[in-house]
Protein backbone atom coordinates (compact mmCIF):
# COMPACT_ATOMS: atom_id res chain seq x y z
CA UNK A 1 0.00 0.00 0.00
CA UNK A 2 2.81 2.52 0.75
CA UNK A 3 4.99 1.89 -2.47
CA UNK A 4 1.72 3.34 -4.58
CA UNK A 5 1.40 6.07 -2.14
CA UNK A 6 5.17 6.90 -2.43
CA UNK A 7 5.27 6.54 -6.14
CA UNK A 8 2.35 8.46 -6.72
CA UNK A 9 3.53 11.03 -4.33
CA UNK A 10 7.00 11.82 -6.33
CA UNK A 11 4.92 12.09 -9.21
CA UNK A 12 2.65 14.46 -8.14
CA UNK A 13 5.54 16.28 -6.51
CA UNK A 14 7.53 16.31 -9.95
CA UNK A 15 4.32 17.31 -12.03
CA UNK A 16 4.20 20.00 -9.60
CA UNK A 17 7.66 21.52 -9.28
CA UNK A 18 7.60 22.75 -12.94
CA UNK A 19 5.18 25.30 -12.35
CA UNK A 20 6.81 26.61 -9.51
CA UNK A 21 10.20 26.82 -11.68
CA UNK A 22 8.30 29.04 -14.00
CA UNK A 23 7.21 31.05 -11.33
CA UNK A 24 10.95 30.98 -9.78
CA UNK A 25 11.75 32.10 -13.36
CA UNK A 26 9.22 35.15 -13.50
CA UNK A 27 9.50 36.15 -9.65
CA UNK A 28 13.00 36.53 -10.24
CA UNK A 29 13.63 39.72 -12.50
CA UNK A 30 11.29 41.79 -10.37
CA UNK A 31 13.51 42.48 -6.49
CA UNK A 32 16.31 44.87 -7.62
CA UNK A 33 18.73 42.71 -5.19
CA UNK A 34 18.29 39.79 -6.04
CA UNK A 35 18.38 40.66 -9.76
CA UNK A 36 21.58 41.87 -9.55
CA UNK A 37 22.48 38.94 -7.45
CA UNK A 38 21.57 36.14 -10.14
CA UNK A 39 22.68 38.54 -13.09
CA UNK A 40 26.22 38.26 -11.88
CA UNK A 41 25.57 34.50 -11.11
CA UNK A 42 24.34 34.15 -14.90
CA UNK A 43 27.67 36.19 -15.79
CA UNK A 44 30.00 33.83 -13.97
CA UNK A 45 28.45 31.07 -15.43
CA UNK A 46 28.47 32.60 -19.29
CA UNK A 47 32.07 32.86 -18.32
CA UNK A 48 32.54 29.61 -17.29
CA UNK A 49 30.94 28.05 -20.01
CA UNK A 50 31.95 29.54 -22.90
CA UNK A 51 35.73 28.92 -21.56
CA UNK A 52 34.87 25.43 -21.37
CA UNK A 53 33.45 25.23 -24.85
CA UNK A 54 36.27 27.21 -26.05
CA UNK A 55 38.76 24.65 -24.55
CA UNK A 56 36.63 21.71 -26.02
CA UNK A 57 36.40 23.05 -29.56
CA UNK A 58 40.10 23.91 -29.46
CA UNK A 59 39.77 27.70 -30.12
CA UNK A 60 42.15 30.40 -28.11
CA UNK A 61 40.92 30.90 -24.40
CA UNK A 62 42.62 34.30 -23.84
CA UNK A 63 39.69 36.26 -26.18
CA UNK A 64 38.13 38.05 -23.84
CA UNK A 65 34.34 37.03 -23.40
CA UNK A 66 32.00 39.59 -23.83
CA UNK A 67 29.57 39.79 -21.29
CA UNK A 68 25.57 39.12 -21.33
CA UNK A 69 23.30 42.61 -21.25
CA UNK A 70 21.10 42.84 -18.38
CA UNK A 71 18.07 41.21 -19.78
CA UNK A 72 19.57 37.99 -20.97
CA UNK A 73 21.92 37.32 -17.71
CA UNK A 74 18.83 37.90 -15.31
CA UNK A 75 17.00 35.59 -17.70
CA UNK A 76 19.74 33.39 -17.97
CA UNK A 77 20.25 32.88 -14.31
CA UNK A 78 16.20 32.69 -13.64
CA UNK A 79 16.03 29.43 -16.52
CA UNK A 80 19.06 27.96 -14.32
CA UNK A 81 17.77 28.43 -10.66
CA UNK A 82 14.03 27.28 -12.40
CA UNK A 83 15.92 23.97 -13.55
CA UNK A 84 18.16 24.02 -10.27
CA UNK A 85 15.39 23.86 -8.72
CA UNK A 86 13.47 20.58 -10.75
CA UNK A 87 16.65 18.79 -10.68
CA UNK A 88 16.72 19.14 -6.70
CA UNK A 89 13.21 18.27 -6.49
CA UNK A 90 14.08 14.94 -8.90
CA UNK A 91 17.15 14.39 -7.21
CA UNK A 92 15.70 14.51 -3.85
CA UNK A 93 12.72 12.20 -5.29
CA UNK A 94 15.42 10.00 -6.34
CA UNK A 95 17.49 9.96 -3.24
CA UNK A 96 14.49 9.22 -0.94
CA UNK A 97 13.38 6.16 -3.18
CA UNK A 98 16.75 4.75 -3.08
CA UNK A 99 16.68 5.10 0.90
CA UNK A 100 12.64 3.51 1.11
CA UNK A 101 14.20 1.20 -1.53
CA UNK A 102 17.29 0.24 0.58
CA UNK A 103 15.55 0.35 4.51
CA UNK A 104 13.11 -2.67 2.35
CA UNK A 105 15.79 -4.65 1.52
CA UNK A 106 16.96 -4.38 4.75
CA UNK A 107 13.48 -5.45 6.46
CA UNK A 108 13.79 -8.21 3.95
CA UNK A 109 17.38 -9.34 4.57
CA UNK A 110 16.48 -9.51 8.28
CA UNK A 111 14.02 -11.47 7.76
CA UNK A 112 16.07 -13.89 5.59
CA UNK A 113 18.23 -13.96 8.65
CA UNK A 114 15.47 -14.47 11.21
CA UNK A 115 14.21 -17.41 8.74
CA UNK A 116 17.86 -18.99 8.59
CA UNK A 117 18.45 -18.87 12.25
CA UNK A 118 15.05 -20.59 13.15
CA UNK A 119 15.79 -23.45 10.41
CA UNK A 120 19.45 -23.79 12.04
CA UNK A 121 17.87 -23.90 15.47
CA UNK A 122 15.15 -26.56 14.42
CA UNK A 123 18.13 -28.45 12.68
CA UNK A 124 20.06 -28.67 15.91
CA UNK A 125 16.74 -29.24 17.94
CA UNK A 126 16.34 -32.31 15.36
CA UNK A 127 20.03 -33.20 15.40
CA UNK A 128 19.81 -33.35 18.91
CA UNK A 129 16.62 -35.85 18.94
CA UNK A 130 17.67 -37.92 16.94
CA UNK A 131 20.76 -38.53 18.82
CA UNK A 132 18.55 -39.40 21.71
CA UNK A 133 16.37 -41.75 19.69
CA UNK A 134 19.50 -43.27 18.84
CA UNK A 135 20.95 -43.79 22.07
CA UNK A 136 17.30 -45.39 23.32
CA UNK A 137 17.58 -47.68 20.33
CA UNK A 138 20.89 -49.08 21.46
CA UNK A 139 19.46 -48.93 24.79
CA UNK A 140 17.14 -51.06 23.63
CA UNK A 141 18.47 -53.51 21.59
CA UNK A 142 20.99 -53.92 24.73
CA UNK A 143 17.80 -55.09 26.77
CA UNK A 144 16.68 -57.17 24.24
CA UNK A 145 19.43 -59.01 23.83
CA UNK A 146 19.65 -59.25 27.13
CA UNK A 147 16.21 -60.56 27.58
CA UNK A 148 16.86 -63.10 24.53
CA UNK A 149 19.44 -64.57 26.31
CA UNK A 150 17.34 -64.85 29.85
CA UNK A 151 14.69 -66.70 27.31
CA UNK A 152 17.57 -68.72 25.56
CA UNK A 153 18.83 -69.76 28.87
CA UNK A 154 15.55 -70.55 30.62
CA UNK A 155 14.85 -72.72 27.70
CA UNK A 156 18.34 -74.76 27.85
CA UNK A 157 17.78 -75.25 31.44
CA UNK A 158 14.41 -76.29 31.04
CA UNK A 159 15.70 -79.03 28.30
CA UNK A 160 18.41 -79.88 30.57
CA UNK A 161 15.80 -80.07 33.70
CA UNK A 162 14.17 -82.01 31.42
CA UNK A 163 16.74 -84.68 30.19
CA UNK A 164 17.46 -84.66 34.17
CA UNK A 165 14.43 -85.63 35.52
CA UNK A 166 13.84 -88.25 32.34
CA UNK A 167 16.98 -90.14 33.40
C-alpha cells in the first residue's frame, strides 16, 4: 500500500515543481537585489561556459568574453535556478526512493536472517533428537538381547531339567 502512495507522491511532486520553476523564473527579475544577485551568477556562469566550450572546440581561451546585457543574464540565471530547482526536487525524489528502496531490503534481509536462524535452530533441535532416539535404540536392543538370552537360557535349562528328571 505505501509503495503506490510513495510513487504516486514523487509524481505528483515532480508534475508540480515545474510550475513553480516558472514562477521561480518570473518572480526573479522583479527584487532589484536579487536581480543583480543572479545577473552576476548568470555572468560567472556565461564565463565559465563559454571557456569550457572554447577549450573543447580547441579555439584560443585568452579572447576576452564579452559579457551578457542585463536582460539575458537575469533571464539566464532565472532558466538555471528554475531547472536548479526541478533537478533538486528529482534528485531529492530520487534519493528518498533509493533510501525507502534500501531500509526494504533491509526489512527483507532480516528477515532472511530471522528465517535462517530458526531453520538452524530446528536443525540442531532435530540433530539433537535424533541422537537421543539413537541412544534409546541401542538402549534397547541392549535389553533385548539381554532378555533373549534370559529366554535362551531358561529354555536350555528347562531341556536340561528335562533330560534330568527323564533319566
Amino acid at each position: 500500500m505505501i509503495l503506490p502512495v510513495a510513487k504516486l507522491g514523487t509524481l505528483v511532486l515532480k508534475t508540480f515543481c515545474k510550475p513553480i520553476a516558472k514562477r521561480i523564473k518570473k518572480e526573479a527579475g522583479f527584487h532589484p537585489q536579487f536581480r543583480l544577485f543572479i545577473a552576476n551568477l548568470a555572468q560567472a556562469n556565461h564565463q565559465l561556459t563559454t571557456t569550457v566550450q572554447r577549450q573543447i572546440y580547441g579555439r584560443a581561451t585568452d579572447v576576452a568574453i564579452r559579457p551578457l546585457n542585463e536582460e539575458k543574464a537575469v533571464q539566464a540565471a532565472a532558466d538555471l535556478l528554475g531547472e536548479l530547482f526541478v533537478f533538486t526536487v528529482a534528485g531529492t525524489a530520487v534519493i528518498l526512493e533509493w533510501q525507502r528502496s534500501s531500509r526494504s531490503e533491509a526489512r527483507k534481509e532480516e528477515m532472511r536472517k530471522k528465517e535462517l536462524e530458526a531453520l538452524k535452530q530446528r536443525d540442531d533441535d532435530l540433530s539433537r533428537e535424533v541422537d537421543i532416539l539413537k541412544h534409546r535404540i541401542v538402549e534397547l536392543e541392549h535389553l533385548v538381547k539381554g532378555r533373549v538370552q534370559d529366554i535362551f537360557n531358561l529354555r536350555t535349562a528347562d531341556i536340561a531339567d528335562d533330560k534330568v528328571m527323564k533319566t
